[in-house]
Protein backbone atom coordinates (compact mmCIF):
# COMPACT_ATOMS: atom_id res chain seq x y z
CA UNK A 1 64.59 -66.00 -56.48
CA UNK A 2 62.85 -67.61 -53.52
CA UNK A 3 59.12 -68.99 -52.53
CA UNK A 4 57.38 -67.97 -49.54
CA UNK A 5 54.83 -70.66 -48.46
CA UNK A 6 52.57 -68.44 -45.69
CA UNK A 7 50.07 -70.85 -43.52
CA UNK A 8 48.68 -67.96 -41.89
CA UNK A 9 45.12 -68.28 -40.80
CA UNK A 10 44.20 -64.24 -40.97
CA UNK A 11 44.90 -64.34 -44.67
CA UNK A 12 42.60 -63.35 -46.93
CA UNK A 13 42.32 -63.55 -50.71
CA UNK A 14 43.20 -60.24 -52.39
CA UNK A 15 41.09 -59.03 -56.03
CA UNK A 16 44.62 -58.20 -57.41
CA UNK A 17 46.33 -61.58 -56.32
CA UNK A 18 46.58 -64.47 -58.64
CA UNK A 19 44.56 -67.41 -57.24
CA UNK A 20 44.69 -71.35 -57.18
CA UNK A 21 41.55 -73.17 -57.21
CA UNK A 22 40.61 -76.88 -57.28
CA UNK A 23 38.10 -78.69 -59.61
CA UNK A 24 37.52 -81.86 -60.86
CA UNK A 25 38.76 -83.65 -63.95
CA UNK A 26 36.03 -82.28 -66.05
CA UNK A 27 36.63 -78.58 -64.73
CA UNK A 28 33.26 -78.23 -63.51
CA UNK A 29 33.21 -74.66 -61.61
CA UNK A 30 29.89 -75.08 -59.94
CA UNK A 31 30.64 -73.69 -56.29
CA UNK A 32 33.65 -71.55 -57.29
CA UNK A 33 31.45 -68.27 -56.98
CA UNK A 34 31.51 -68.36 -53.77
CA UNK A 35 35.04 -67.72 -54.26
CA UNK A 36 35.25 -65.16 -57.32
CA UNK A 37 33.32 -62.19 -58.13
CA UNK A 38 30.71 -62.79 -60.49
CA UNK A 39 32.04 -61.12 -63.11
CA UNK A 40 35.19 -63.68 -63.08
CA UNK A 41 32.65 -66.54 -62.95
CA UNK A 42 31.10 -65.41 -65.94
CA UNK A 43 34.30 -64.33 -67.99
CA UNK A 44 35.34 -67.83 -67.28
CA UNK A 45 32.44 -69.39 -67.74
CA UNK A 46 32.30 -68.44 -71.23
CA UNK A 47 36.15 -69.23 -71.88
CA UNK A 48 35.68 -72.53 -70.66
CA UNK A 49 33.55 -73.66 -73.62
CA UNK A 50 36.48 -73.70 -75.65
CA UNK A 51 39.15 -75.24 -73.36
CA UNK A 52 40.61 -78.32 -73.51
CA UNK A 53 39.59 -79.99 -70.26
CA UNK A 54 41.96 -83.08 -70.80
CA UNK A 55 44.96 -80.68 -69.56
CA UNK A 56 45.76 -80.55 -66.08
CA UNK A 57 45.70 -76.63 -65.21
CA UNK A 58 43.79 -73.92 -66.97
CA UNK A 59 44.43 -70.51 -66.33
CA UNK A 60 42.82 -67.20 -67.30
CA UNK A 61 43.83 -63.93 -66.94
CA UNK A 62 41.20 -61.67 -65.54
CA UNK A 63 42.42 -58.65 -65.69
CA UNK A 64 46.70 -57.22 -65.96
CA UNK A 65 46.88 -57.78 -62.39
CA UNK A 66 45.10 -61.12 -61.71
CA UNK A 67 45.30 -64.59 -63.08
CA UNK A 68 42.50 -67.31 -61.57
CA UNK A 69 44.39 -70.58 -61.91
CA UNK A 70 41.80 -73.78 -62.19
CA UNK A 71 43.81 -77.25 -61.29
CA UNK A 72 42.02 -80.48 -62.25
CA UNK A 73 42.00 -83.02 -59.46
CA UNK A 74 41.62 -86.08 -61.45
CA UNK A 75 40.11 -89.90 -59.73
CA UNK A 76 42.86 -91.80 -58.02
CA UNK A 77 45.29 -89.51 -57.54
CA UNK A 78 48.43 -90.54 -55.56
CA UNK A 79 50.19 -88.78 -53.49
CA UNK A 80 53.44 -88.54 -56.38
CA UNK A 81 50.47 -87.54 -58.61
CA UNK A 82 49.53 -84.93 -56.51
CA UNK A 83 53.29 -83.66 -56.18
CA UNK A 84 53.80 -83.72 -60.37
CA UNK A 85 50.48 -81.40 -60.36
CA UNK A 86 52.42 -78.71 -57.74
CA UNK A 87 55.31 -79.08 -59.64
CA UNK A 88 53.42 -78.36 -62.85
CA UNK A 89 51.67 -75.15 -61.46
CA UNK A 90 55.30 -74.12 -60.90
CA UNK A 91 55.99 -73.69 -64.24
CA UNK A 92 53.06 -70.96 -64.91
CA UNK A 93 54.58 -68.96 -61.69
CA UNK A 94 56.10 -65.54 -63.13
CA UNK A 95 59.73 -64.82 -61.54
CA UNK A 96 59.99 -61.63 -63.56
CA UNK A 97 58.42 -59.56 -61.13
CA UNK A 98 57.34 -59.75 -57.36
CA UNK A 99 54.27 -61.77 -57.72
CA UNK A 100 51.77 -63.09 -54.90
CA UNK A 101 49.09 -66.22 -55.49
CA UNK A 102 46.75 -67.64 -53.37
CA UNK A 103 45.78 -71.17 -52.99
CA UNK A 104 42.52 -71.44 -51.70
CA UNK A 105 42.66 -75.14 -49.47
CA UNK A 106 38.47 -75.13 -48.95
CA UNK A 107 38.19 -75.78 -52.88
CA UNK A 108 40.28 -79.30 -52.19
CA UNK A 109 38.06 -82.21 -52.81
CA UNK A 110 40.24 -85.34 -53.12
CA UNK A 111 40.07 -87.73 -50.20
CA UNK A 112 44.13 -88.43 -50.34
CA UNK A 113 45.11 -86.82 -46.70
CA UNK A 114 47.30 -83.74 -46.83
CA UNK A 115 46.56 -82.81 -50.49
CA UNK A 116 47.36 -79.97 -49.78
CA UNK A 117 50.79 -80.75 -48.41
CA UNK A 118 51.19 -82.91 -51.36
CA UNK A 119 51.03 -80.30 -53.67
CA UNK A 120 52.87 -77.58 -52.40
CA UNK A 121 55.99 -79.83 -51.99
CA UNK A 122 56.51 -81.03 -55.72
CA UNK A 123 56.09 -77.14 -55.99
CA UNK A 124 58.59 -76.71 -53.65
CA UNK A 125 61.28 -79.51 -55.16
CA UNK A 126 60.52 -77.77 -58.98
CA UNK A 127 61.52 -74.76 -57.55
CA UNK A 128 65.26 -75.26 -56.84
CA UNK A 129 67.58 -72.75 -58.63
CA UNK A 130 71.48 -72.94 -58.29
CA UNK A 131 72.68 -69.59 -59.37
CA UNK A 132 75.14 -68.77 -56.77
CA UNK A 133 77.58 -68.02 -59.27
CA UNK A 134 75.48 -66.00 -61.31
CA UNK A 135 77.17 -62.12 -60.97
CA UNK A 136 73.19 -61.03 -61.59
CA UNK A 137 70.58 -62.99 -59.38
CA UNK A 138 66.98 -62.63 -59.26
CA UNK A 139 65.75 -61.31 -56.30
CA UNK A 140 62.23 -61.31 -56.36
CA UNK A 141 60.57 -63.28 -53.36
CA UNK A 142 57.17 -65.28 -54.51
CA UNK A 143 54.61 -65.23 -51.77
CA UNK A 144 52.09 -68.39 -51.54
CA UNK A 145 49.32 -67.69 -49.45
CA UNK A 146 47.02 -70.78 -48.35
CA UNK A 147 43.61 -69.42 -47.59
CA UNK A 148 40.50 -70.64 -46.68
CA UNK A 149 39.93 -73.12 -43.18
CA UNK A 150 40.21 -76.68 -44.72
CA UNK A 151 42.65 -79.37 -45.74
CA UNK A 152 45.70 -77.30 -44.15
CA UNK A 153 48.69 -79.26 -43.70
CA UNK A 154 49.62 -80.15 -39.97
CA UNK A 155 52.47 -78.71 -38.37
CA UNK A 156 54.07 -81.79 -37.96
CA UNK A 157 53.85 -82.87 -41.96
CA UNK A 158 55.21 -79.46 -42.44
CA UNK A 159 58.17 -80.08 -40.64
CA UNK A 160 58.66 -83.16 -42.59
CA UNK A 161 58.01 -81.78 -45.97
CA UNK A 162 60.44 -78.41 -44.93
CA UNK A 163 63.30 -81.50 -43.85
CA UNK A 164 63.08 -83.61 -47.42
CA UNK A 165 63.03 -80.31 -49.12
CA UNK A 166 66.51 -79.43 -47.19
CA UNK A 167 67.85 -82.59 -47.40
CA UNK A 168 67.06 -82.57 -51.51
CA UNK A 169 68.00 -79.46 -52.33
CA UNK A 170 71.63 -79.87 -49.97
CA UNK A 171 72.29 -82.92 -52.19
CA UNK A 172 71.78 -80.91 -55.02
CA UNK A 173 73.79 -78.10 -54.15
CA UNK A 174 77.00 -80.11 -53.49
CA UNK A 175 76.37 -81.82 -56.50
CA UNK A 176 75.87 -78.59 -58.40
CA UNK A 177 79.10 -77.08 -57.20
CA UNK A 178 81.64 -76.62 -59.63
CA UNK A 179 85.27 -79.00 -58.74
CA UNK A 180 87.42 -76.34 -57.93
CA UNK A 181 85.35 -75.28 -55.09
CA UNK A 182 83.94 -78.45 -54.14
CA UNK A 183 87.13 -80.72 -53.51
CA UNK A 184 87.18 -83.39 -50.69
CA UNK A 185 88.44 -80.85 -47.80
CA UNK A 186 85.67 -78.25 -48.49
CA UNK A 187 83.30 -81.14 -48.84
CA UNK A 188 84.17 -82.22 -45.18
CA UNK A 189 83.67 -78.99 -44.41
CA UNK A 190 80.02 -78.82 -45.49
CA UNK A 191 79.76 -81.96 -43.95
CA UNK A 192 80.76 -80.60 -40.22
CA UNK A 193 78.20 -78.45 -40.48
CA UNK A 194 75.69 -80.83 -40.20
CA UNK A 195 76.79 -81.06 -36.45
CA UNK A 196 74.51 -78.40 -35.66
CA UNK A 197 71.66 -81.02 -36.30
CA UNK A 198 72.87 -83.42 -33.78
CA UNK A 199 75.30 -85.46 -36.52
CA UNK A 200 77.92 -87.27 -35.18
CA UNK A 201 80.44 -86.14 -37.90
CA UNK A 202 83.99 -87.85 -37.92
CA UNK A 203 86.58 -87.76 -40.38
CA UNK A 204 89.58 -90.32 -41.50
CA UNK A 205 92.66 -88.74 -43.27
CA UNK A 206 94.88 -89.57 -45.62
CA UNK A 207 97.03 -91.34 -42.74
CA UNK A 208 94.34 -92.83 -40.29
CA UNK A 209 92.84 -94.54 -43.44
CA UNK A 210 96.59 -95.74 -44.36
CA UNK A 211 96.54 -97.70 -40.41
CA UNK A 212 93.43 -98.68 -41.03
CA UNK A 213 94.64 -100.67 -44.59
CA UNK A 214 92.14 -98.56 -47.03
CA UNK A 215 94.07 -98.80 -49.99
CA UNK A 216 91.41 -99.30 -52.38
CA UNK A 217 90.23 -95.71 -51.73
CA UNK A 218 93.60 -94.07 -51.23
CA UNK A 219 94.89 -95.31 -54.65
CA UNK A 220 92.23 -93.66 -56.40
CA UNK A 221 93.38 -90.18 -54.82
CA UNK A 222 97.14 -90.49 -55.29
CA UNK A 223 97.06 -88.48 -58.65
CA UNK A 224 95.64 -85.63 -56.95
CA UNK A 225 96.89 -82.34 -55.00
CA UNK A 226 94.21 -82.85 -53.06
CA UNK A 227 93.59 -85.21 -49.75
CA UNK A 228 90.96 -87.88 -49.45
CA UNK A 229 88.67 -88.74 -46.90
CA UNK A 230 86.47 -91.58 -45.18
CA UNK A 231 83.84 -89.65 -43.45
CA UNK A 232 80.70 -90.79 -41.29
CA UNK A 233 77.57 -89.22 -40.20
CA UNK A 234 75.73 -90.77 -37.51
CA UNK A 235 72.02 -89.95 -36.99
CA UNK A 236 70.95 -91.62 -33.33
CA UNK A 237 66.94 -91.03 -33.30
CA UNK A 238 66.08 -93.55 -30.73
CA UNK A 239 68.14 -93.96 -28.27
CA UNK A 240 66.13 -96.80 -26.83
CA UNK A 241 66.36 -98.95 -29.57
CA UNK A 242 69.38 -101.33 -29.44
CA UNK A 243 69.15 -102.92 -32.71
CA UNK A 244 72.16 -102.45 -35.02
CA UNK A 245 71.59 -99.17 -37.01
CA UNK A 246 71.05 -98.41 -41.07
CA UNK A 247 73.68 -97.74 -43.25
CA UNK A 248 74.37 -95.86 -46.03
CA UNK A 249 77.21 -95.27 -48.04
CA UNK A 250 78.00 -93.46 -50.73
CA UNK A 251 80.48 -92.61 -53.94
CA UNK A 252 82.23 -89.36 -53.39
CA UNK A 253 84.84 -88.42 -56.09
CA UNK A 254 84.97 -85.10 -56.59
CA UNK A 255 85.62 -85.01 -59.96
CA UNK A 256 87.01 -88.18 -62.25
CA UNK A 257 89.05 -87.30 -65.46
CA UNK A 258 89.54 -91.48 -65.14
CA UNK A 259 92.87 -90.87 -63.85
CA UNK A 260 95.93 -92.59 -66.25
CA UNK A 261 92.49 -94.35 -68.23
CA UNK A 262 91.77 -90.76 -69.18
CA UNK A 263 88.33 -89.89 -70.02
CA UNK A 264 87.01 -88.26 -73.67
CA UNK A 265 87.36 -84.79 -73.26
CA UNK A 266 83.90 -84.50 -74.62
CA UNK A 267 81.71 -84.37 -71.63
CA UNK A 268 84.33 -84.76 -68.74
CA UNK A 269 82.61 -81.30 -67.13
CA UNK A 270 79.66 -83.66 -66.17
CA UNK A 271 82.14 -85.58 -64.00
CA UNK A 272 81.80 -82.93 -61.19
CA UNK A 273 78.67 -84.83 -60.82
CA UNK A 274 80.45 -88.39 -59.95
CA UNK A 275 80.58 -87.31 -55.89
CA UNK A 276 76.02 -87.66 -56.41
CA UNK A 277 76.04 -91.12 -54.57
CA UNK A 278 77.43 -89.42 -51.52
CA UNK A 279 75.87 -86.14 -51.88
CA UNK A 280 72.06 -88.03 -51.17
CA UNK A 281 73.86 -90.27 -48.43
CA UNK A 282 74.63 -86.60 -46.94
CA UNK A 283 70.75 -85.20 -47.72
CA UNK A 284 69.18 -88.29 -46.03
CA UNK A 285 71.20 -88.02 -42.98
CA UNK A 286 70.51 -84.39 -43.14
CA UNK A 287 66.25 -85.10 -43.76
CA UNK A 288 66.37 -87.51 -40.98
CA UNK A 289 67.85 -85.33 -38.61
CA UNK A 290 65.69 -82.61 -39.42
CA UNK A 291 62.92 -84.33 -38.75
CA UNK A 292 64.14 -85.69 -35.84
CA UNK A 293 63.52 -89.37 -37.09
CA UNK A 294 63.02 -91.72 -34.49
CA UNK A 295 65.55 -94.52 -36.05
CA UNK A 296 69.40 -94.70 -35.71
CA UNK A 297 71.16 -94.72 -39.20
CA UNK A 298 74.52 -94.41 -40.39
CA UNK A 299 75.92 -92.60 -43.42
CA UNK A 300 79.86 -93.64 -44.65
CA UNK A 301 81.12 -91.51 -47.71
CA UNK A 302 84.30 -91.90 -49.46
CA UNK A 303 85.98 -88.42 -50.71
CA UNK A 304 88.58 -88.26 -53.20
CA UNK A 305 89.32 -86.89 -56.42
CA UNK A 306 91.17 -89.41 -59.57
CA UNK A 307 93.84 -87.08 -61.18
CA UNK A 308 96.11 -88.23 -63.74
CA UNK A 309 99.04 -86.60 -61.87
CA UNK A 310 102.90 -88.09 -61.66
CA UNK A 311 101.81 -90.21 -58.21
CA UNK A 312 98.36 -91.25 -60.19
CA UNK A 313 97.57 -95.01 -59.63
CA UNK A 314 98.70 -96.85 -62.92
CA UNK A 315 96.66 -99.71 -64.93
CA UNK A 316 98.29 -102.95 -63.64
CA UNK A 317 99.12 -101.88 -60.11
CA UNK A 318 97.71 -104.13 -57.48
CA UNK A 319 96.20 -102.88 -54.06
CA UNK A 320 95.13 -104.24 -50.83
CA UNK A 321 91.78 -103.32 -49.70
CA UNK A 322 90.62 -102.52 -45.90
CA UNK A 323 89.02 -106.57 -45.93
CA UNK A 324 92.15 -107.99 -46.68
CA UNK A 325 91.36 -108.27 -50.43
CA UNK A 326 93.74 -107.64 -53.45
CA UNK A 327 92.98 -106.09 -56.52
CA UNK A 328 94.06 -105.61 -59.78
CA UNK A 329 93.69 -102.17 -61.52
CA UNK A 330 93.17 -102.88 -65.17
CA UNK A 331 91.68 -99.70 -65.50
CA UNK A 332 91.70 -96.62 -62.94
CA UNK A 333 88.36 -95.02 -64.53
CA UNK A 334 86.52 -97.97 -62.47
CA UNK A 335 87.30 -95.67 -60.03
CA UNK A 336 84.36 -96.00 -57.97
CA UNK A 337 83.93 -99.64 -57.11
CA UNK A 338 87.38 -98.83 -55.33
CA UNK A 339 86.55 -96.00 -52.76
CA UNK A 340 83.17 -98.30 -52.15
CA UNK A 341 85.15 -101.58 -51.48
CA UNK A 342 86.76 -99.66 -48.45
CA UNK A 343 83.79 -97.86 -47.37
CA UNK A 344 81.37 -100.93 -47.42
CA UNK A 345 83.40 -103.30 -45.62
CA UNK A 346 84.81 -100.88 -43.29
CA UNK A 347 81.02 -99.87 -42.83
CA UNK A 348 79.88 -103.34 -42.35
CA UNK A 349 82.86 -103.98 -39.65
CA UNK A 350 82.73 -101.08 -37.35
CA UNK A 351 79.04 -100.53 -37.30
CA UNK A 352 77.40 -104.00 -37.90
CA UNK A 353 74.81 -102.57 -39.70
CA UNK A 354 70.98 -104.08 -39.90
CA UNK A 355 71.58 -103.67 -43.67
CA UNK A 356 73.76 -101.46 -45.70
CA UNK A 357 72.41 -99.52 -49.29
CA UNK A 358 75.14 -97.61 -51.48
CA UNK A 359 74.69 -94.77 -54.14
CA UNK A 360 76.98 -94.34 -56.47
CA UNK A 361 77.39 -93.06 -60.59
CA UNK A 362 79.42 -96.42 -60.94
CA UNK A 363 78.52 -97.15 -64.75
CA UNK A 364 77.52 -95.64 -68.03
CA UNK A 365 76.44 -98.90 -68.80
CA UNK A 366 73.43 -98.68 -66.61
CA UNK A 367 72.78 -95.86 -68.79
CA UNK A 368 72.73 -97.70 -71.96
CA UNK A 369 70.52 -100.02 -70.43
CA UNK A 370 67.84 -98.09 -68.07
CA UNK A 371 68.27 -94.41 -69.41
CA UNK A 372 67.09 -91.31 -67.03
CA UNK A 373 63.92 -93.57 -66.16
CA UNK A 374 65.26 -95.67 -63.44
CA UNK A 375 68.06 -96.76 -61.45
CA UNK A 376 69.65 -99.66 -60.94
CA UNK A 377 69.15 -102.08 -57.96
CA UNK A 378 71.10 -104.80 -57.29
CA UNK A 379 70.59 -106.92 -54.06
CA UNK A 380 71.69 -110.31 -51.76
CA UNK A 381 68.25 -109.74 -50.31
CA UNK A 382 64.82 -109.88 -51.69
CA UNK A 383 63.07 -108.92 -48.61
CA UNK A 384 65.04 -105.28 -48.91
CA UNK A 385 65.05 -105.57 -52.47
CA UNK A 386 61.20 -105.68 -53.31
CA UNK A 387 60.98 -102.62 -50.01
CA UNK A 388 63.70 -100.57 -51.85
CA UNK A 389 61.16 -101.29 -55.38
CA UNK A 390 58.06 -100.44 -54.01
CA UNK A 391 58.69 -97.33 -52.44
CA UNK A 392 60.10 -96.41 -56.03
CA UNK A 393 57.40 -96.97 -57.65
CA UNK A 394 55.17 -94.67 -55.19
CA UNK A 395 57.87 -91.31 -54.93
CA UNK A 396 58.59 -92.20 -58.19
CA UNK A 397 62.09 -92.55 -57.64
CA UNK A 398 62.19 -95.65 -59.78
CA UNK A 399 64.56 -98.85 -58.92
CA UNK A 400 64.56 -101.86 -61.71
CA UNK A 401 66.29 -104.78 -60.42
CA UNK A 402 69.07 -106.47 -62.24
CA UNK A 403 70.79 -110.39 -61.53
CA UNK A 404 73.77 -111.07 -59.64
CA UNK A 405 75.09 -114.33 -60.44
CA UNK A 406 77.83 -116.60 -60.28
CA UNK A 407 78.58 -116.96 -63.81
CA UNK A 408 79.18 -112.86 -63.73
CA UNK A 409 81.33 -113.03 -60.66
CA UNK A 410 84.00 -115.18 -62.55
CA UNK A 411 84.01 -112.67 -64.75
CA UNK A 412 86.25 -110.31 -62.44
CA UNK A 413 88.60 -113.00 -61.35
CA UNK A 414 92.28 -112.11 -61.66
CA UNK A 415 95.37 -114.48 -62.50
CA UNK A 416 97.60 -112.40 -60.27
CA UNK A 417 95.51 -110.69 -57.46
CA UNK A 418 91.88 -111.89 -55.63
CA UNK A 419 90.02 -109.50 -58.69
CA UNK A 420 90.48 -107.50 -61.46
CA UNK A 421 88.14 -103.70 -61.25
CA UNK A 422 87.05 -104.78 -64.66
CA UNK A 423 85.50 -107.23 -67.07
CA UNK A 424 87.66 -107.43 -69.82
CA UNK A 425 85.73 -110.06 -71.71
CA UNK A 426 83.36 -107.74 -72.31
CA UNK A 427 79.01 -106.63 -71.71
CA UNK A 428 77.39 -106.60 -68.60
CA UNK A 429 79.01 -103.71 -67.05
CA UNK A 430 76.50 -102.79 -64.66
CA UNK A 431 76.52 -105.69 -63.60
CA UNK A 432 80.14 -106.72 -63.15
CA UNK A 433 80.57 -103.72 -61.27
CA UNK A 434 77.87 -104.91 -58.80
CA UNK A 435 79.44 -107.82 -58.30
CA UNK A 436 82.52 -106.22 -57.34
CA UNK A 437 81.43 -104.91 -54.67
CA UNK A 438 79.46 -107.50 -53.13
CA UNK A 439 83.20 -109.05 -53.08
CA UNK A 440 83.07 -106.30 -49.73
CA UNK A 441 79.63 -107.62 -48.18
CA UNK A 442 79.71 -110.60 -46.13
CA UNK A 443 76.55 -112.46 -46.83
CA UNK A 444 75.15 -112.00 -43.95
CA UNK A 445 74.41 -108.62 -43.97
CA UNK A 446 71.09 -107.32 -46.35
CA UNK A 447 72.92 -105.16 -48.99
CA UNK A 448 71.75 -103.62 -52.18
CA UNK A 449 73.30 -101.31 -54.54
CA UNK A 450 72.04 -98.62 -56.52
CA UNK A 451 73.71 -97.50 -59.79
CA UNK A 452 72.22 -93.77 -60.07
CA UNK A 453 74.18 -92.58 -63.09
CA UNK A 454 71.11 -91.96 -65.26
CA UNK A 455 69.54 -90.63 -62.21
CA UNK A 456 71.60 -88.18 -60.54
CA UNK A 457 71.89 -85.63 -63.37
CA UNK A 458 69.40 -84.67 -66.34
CA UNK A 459 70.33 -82.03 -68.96
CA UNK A 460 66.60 -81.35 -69.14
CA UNK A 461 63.67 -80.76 -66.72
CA UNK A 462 61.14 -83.61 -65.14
CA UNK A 463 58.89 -84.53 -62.96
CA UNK A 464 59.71 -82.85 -59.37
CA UNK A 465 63.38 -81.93 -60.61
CA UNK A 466 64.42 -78.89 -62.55
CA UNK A 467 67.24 -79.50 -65.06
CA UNK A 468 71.06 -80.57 -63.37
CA UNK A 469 71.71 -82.32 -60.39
CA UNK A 470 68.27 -83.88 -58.73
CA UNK A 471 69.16 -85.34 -55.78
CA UNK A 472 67.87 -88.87 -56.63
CA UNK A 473 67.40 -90.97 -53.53
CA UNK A 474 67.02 -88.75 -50.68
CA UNK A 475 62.49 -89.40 -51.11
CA UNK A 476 63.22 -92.79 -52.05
CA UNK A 477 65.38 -93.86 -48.58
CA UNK A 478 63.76 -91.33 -46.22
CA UNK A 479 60.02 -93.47 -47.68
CA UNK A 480 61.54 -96.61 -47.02
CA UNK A 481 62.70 -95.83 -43.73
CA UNK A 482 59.43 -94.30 -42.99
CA UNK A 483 57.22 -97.33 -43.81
CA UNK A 484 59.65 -99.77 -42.98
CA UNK A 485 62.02 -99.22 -40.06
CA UNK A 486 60.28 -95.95 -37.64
């Protein structure tokens, strides 16, 4: 099933088309007959006695044909707000059958610019639907028409909307994929595609990433059939700018049984999921591009897959990382802080970033602590820190900062190596893990991590995202770089 959003000025409203109109909160339908015939007004007139106005959408159907949809624009709508309401009318649209609906833009009062825009793009986001493995598919195409001269998006916000969209939903596809088809080669492979954008794409093997000393990363692949990778997608938007470019980096393991630390068997499915970090490092890139973003940014993923196999990396064994760095494995399901130690610093050396931001599903404890509501954030820099924070709050892509502190560094100190990959004494997991990795940031570079695990999955539908992989983190960045460094 697919939407069709038509901006065509010669369209008109049909009688047997369903149609979207605008009132305010207290669904006052003065001016709406201009609209409807008068036989609609009437019919809903009448209905409307009866209704309870404190919903959001009402809608009444006029005849078998026709359904008059009535959307409550309430005071002080943001432009999130606006995007919940779109994806809300998406779950009255009817897939069963080929279906067309009008939304008339002249009945748009609000004074937030682009409403319309708005609107049609948390539509758009609800509307994702993996089913490429589905034998039986549905078809049928649903045809939005915007009629009516006023409050039509721009061409250029189109474009803009049309690229997050992309970059969203190609986050959530490689997420979605299932682990036998999505292992680190065929994920390279979607990744060279992106060349067709303009995306410098490059790729480190098994063997370029042994010369280069990434041992963190590589030990986390060695139970597996399968290669890893170190990939990066450059993005250069402005040529003319000579300031050290954005970075982004990102988890990628395919799919984590926990290696020798084997997982609960319970569940482990959902670990086709732990490659999310670097599928919305991907998406950005991707939205940026599309948009032809006028910034220079850098995305670094780490692709590998953690297989108990006869070469798997064993608790106890101690590796060098690409900064020089020794660590002790105490447990090989901390699997991700090791492919990031390799990709941040080698991130931070070859690119000198102006500040570096990794995604990952490091922790279920940031689960236990900040459910599907927000993600964690965990910074060296308040400037970037209370940026990242705010622009959560308005895509609501929510961020909730947690410490970093001394007292929990010592906590990952080893007696053998530089650091153990886990806390053994026990609590503050999240954090722990955070401070592993800023072991790979020098302190002069801005950094801040983001522990998506509750994020980058939900077993149920919200907000913008349908239920299954959501693509956390492609809105948030691409806002951030749009208010902050364009």
């Amino acid at each position: 099933m697919s939407i069709n959003i038509n901006y065509s000025k010669n369209l008109i409203s049909k009688s047997s088309t369903n149609l979207i109109l605008f009132v305010d909160e207290n669904f006052n339908i003065r001016g709406l007959n201009k609209h409807i015939s008068n036989a609609e007004f009437s019919y809903i007139t009448d209905l409307l006695k009866n209704s309870d106005v404190k919903k959001n959408l009402l809608f009444f159907e006029v005849n078998s044909k026709r359904k008059i949809f009535l959307i409550s624009v309430k005071k002080n709508l943001g432009t999130s707000d606006i995007e919940s309401l779109g994806a809300e009318f998406h779950g009255y649209i009817n897939y069963d059958k080929k279906s067309e609906y009008s939304v008339n833009s002249d009945t748009v009062s609000s004074k937030v610019e682009n409403f319309l825009g708005y609107f049609l793009h948390g539509l758009k986001l609800k509307s994702y639907d993996f089913d490429l493995y589905k034998s039986k598919k549905d078809k049928n195409i649903i045809s939005i028409n915007i009629i009516g001269n006023k409050n039509k998006t721009t061409i250029q916000n189109e474009l803009r909307f049309k690229a997050i969209e992309e970059g969203t939903f190609f986050a959530r596809d490689l997420v979605s994929e299932p682990p036998n088809v999505l292992n680190p080669k065929e994920y390279t492979n979607r990744l060279l595609k992106l060349r067709k954008l303009g995306i410098k794409v490059t790729i480190y093997n098994e063997s370029q990433m042994k010369k280069l000393g990434m041992h963190s990363l590589l030990g986390v692949g060695r139970g597996s059939i399968n290669e890893s990778f170190l990939v990066t997608l450059e993005w250069n938007g402005n040529k003319k700018d000579k300031k050290a470019p954005l970075s982004f980096v990102g988890k990628g393991v395919c799919f984590d049984t926990g290696g020798i630390s084997l997982k609960p068997a319970k569940f482990m499915e959902e670990m086709k999921y732990d490659m999310a970090g670097s599928a919305v490092v991907a998406g950005l890139i991707q939205t940026l591009a599309t948009r032809k973003a006028k910034v220079n940014a850098v995305g670094v993923v780490g692709l590998v897959e953690n297989m108990p196999g006869g070469n798997a990396q064993r608790p106890g064994d101690i590796v060098k990382a690409y900064n020089g760095k020794t660590i002790e494995v105490l447990n090989t399901d901390a699997e991700g802080r090791l492919v990031l130690a390799d990709a941040l610093s080698f991130t931070e050396a070859k690119f000198k970033p102006r500040f570096m931001i990794d995604l990952a599903t490091l922790t279920g404890a940031i689960i236990m602590a900040l459910g599907e509501e927000y993600a964690g954030l965990f910074s060296n820099n308040d400037d970037l820190s209370n940026k990242i924070f705010k622009v959560g709050e308005k895509v609501k892509e929510k961020v909730w900062r947690l410490p970093l502190h001394d007292n929990y560094d010592k906590l990952i100190n080893s007696t053998i190596a530089d650091m153990q990959n886990i806390n053994y004494s026990g609590g503050a997991g999240s954090i722990t893990a955070a401070q592993f990795l800023q072991r790979f940031v020098t302190s002069k570079t801005p950094w801040a991590h983001l522990d998506i695990a509750g994020m980058a999955f939900s077993k149920k539908a919200a907000n913008l995202n349908p239920g299954g992989a959501t693509g956390f983190g492609v809105r948030l960045l691409n806002q951030l770089i749009e208010e902050h460094y364009e």
